[in-house]
C-alpha atoms as a PDB file:
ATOM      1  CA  UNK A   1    -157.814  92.814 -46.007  1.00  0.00           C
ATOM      2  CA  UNK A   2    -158.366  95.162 -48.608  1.00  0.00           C
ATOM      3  CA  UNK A   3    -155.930  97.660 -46.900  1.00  0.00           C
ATOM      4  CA  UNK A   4    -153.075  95.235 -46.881  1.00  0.00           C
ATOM      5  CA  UNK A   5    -153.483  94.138 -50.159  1.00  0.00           C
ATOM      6  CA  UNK A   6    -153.441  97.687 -51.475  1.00  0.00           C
ATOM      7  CA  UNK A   7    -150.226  99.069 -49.441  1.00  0.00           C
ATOM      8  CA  UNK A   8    -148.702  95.451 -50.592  1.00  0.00           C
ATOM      9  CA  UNK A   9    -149.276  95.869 -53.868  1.00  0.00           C
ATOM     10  CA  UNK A  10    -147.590  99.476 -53.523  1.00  0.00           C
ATOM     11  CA  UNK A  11    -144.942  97.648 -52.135  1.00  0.00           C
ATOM     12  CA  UNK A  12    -144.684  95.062 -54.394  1.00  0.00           C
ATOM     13  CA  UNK A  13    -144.356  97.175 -57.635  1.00  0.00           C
ATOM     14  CA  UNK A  14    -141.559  99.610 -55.490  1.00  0.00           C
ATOM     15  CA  UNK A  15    -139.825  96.609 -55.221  1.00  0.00           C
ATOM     16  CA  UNK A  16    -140.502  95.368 -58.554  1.00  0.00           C
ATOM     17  CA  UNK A  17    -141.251  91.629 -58.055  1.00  0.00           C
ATOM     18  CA  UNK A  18    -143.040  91.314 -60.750  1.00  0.00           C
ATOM     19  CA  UNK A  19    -140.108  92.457 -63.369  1.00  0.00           C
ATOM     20  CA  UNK A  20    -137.510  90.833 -60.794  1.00  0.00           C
ATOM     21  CA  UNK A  21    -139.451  87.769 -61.052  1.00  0.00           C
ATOM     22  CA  UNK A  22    -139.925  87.613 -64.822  1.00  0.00           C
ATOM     23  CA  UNK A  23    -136.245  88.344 -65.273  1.00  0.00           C
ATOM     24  CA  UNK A  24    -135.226  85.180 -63.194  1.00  0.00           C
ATOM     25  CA  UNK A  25    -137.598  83.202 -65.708  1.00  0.00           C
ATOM     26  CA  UNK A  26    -135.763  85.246 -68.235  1.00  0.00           C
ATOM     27  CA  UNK A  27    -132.560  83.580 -67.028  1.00  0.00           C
ATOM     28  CA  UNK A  28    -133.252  80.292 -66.450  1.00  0.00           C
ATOM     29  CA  UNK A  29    -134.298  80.872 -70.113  1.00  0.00           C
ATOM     30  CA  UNK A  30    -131.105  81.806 -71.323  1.00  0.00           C
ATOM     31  CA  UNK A  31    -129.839  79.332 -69.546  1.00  0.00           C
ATOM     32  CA  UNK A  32    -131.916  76.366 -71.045  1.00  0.00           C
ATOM     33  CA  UNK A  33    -133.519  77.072 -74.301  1.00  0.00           C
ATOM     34  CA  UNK A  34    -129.677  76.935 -76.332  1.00  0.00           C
ATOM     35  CA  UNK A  35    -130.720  76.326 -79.893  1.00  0.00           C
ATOM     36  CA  UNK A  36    -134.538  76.599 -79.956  1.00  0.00           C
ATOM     37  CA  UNK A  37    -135.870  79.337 -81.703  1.00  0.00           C
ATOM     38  CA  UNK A  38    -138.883  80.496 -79.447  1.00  0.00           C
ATOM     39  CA  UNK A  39    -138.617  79.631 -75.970  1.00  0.00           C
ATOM     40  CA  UNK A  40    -141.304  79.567 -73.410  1.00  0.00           C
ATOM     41  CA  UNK A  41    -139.231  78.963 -70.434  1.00  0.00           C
ATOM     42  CA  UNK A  42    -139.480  82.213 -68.750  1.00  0.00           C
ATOM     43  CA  UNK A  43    -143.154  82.569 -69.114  1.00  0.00           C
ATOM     44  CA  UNK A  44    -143.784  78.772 -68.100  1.00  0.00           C
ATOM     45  CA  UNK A  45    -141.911  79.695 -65.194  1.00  0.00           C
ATOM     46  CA  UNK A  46    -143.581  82.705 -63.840  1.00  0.00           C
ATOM     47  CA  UNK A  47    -147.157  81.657 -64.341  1.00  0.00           C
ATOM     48  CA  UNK A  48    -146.208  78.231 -63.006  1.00  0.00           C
ATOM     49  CA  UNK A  49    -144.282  79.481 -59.711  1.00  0.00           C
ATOM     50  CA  UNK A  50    -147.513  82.296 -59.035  1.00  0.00           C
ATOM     51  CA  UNK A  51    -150.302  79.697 -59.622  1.00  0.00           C
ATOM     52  CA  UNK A  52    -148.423  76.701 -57.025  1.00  0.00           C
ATOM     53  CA  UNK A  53    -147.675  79.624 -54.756  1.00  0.00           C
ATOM     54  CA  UNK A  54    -150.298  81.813 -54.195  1.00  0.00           C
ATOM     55  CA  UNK A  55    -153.105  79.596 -53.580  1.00  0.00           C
ATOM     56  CA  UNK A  56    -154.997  78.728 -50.326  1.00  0.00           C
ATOM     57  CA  UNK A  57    -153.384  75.116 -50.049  1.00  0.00           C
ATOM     58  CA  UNK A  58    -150.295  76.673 -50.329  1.00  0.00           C
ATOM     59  CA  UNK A  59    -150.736  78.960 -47.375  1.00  0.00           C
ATOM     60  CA  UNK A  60    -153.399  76.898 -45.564  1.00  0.00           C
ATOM     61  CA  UNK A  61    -150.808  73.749 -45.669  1.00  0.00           C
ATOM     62  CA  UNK A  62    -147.382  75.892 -44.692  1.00  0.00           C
ATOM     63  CA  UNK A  63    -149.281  77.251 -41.837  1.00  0.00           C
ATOM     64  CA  UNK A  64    -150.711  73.602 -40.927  1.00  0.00           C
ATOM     65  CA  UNK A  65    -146.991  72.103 -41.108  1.00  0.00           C
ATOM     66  CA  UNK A  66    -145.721  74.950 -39.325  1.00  0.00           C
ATOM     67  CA  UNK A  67    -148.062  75.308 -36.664  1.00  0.00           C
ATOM     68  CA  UNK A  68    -148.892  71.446 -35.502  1.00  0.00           C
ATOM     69  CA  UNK A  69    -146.583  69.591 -37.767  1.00  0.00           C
ATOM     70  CA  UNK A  70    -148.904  68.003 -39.935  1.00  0.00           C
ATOM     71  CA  UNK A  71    -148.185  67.734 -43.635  1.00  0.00           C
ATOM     72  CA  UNK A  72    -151.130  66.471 -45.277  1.00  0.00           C
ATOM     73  CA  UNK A  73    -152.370  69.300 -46.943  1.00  0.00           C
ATOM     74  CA  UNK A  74    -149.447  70.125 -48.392  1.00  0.00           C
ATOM     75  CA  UNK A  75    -149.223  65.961 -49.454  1.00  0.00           C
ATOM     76  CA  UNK A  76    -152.709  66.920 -51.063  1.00  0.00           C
ATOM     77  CA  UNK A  77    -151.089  70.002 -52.726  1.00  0.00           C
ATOM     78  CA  UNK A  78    -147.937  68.465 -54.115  1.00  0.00           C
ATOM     79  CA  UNK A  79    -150.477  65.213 -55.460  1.00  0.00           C
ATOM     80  CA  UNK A  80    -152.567  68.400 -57.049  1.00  0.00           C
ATOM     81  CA  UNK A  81    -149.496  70.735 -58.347  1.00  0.00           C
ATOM     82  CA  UNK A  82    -147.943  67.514 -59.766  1.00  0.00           C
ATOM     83  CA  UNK A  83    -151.049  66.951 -61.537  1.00  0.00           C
ATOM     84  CA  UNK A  84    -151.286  70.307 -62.759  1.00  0.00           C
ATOM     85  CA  UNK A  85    -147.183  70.758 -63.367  1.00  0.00           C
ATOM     86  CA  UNK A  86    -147.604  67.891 -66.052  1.00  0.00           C
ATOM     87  CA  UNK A  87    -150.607  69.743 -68.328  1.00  0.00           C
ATOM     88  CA  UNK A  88    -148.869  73.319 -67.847  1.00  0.00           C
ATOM     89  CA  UNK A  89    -145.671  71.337 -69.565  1.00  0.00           C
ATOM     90  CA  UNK A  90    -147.823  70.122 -72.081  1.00  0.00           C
ATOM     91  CA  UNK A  91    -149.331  73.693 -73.121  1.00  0.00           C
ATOM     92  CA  UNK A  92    -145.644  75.753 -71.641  1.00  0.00           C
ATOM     93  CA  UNK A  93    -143.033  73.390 -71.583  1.00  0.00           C
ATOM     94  CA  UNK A  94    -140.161  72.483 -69.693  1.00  0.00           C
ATOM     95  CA  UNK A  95    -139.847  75.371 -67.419  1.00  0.00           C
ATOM     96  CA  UNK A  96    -142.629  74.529 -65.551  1.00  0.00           C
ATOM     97  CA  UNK A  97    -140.254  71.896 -63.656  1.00  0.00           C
ATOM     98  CA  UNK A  98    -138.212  75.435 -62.279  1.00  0.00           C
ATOM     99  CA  UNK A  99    -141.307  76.345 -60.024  1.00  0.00           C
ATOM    100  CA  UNK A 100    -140.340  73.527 -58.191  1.00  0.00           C
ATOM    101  CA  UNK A 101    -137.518  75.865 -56.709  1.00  0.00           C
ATOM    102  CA  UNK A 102    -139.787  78.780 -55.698  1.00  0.00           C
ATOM    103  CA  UNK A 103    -142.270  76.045 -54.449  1.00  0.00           C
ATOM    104  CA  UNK A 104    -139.830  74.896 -51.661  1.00  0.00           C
ATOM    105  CA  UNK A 105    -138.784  78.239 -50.934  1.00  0.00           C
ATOM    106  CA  UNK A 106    -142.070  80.039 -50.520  1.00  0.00           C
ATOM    107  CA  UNK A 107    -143.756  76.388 -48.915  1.00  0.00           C
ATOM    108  CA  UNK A 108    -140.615  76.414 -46.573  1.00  0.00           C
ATOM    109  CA  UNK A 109    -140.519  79.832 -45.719  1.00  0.00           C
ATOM    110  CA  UNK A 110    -144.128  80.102 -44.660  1.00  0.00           C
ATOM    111  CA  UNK A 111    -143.919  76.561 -42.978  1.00  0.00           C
ATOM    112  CA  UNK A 112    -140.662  78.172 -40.916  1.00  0.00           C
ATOM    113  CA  UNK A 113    -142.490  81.154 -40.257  1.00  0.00           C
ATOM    114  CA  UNK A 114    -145.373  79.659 -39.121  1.00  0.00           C
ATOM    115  CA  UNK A 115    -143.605  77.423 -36.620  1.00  0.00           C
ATOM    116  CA  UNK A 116    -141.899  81.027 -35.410  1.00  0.00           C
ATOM    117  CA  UNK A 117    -144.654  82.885 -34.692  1.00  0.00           C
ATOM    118  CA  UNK A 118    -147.360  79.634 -34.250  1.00  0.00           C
ATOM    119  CA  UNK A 119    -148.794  81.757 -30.778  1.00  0.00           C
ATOM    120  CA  UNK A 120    -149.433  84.550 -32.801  1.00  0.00           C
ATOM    121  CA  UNK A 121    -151.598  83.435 -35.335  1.00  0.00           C
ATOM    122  CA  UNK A 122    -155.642  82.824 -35.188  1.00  0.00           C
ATOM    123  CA  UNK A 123    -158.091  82.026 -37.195  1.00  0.00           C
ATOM    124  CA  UNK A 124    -158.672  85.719 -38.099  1.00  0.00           C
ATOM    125  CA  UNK A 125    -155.267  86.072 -39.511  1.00  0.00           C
ATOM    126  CA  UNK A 126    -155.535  82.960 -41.151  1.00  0.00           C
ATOM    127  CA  UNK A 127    -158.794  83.641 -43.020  1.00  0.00           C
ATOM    128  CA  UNK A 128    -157.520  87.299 -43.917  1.00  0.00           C
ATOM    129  CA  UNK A 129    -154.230  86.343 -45.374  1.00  0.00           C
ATOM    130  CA  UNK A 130    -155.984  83.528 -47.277  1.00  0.00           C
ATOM    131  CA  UNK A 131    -158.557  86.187 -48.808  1.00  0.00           C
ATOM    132  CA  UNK A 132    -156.063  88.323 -50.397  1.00  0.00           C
ATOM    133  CA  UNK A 133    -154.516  84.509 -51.528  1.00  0.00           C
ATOM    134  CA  UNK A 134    -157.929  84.182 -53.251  1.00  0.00           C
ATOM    135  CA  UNK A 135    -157.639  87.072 -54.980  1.00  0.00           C
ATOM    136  CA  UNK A 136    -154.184  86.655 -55.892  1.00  0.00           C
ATOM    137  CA  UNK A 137    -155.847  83.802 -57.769  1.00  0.00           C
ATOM    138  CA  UNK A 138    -158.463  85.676 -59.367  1.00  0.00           C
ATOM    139  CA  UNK A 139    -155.362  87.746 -60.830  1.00  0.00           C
ATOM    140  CA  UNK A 140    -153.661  85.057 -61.890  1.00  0.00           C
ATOM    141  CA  UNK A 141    -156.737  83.709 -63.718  1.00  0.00           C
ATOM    142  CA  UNK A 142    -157.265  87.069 -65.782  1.00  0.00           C
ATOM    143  CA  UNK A 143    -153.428  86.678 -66.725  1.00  0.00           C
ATOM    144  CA  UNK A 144    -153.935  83.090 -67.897  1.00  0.00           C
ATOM    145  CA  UNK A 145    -157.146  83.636 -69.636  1.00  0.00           C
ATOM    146  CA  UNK A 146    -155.258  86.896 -71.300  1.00  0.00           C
ATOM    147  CA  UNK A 147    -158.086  89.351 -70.399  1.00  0.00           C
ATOM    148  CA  UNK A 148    -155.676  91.362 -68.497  1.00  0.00           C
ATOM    149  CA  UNK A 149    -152.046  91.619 -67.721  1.00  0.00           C
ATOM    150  CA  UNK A 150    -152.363  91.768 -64.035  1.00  0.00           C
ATOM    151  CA  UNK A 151    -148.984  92.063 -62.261  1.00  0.00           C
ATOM    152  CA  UNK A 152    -149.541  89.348 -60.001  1.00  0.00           C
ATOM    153  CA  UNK A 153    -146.268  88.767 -57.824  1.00  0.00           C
ATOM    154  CA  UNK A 154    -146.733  93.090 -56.685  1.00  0.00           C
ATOM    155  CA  UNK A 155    -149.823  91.342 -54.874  1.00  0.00           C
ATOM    156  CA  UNK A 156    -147.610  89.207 -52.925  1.00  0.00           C
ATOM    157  CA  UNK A 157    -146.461  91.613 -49.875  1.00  0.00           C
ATOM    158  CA  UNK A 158    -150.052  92.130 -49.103  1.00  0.00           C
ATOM    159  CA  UNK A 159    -149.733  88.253 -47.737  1.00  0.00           C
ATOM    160  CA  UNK A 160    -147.830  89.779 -44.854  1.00  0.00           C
ATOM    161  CA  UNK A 161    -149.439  93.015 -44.721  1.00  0.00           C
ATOM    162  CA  UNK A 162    -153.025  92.392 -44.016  1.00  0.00           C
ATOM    163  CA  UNK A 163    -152.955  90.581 -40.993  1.00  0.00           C
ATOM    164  CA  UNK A 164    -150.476  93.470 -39.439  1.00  0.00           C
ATOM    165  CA  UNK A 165    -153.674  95.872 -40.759  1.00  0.00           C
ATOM    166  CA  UNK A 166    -156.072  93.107 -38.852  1.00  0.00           C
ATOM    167  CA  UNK A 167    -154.162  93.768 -35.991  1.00  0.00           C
ATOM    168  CA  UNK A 168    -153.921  97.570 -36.348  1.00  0.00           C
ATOM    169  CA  UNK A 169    -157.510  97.889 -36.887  1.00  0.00           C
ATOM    170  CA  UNK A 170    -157.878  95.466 -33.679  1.00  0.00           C
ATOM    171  CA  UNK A 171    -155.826  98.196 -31.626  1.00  0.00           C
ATOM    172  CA  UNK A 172    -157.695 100.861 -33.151  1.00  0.00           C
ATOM    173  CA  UNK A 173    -161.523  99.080 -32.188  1.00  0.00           C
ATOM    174  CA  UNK A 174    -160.140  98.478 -28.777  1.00  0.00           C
ATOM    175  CA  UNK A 175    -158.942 102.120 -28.011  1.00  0.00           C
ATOM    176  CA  UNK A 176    -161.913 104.053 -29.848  1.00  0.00           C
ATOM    177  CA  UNK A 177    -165.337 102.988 -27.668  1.00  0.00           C
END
């Protein structure tokens, strides 16, 4: 786990998510706050679109749709993000509403995914890739609580990367006796 969350976040900050992210929030901030002096679009956003996407519902309930076609813990999720959504717009404003959009894509793409590879994935895989999830979280948390500006969508490869390390070190522990 720990691994594939450190080669992901290597990969995440060559890629840049985190400044390619914030710029989209940047956008839709352009786009929306015409006429009001400071604007928290962007920032509502970002924090809003990391928080509903990165948590163990959010994987747990993708992979449940995906695999076996049940929806209900992504019901639950949506009942709880909806919940959430409406006291982040108190304290952010409006652009929390845009995290609806990376929502369906990230919910939809793991849900897709999932039903892809369903025969690949275990219990192992699914408990690793909701660890580094977890402490995705604990990121997000110490950006929320301003204690330290932790780059939080870099950590997002290692999603995909630690279960390929599960499986490497698997190989590796069945070759060496």
């Amino acid at each position: 786990m720990l691994t594939g969350l450190l080669v992901g976040v290597a990969v995440g900050e060559a890629l840049r998510l985190q400044d390619r992210l914030e710029a989209l929030g940047a956008w839709f901030e352009r786009r929306l706050a015409r006429g009001e002096r400071r604007s928290r679009v962007a920032e509502a956003f970002v924090t809003t679109s990391l928080i509903f996407c990165v948590g163990p519902l959010t994987l747990l309930g993708s992979l449940d749709n995906g695999i076996r076609g049940d929806a209900t813990l992504l019901a639950t999720k949506a009942i709880l993000d909806g919940v959430s959504s409406v006291a982040f717009a108190a304290a952010l404003g409006r652009g929390v509403y845009l995290s609806v959009l990376t929502v369906l894509v990230v919910q939809g793409s793991i849900s897709a995914g999932a039903f892809l590879i369903r025969d690949a994935l275990d219990a192992r895989t699914i408990l690793v890739t909701t660890a580094v999830g977890g402490t995705i979280l604990i990121g997000m948390a110490l950006r929320l609580l301003d204690l330290k500006a932790v780059r939080v969508a870099s950590f997002l490869p290692g999603l995909l990367l630690a279960p390929i390390f599960l499986r490497i070190a698997d190989a590796i522990r069945s070759v060496v006796p």
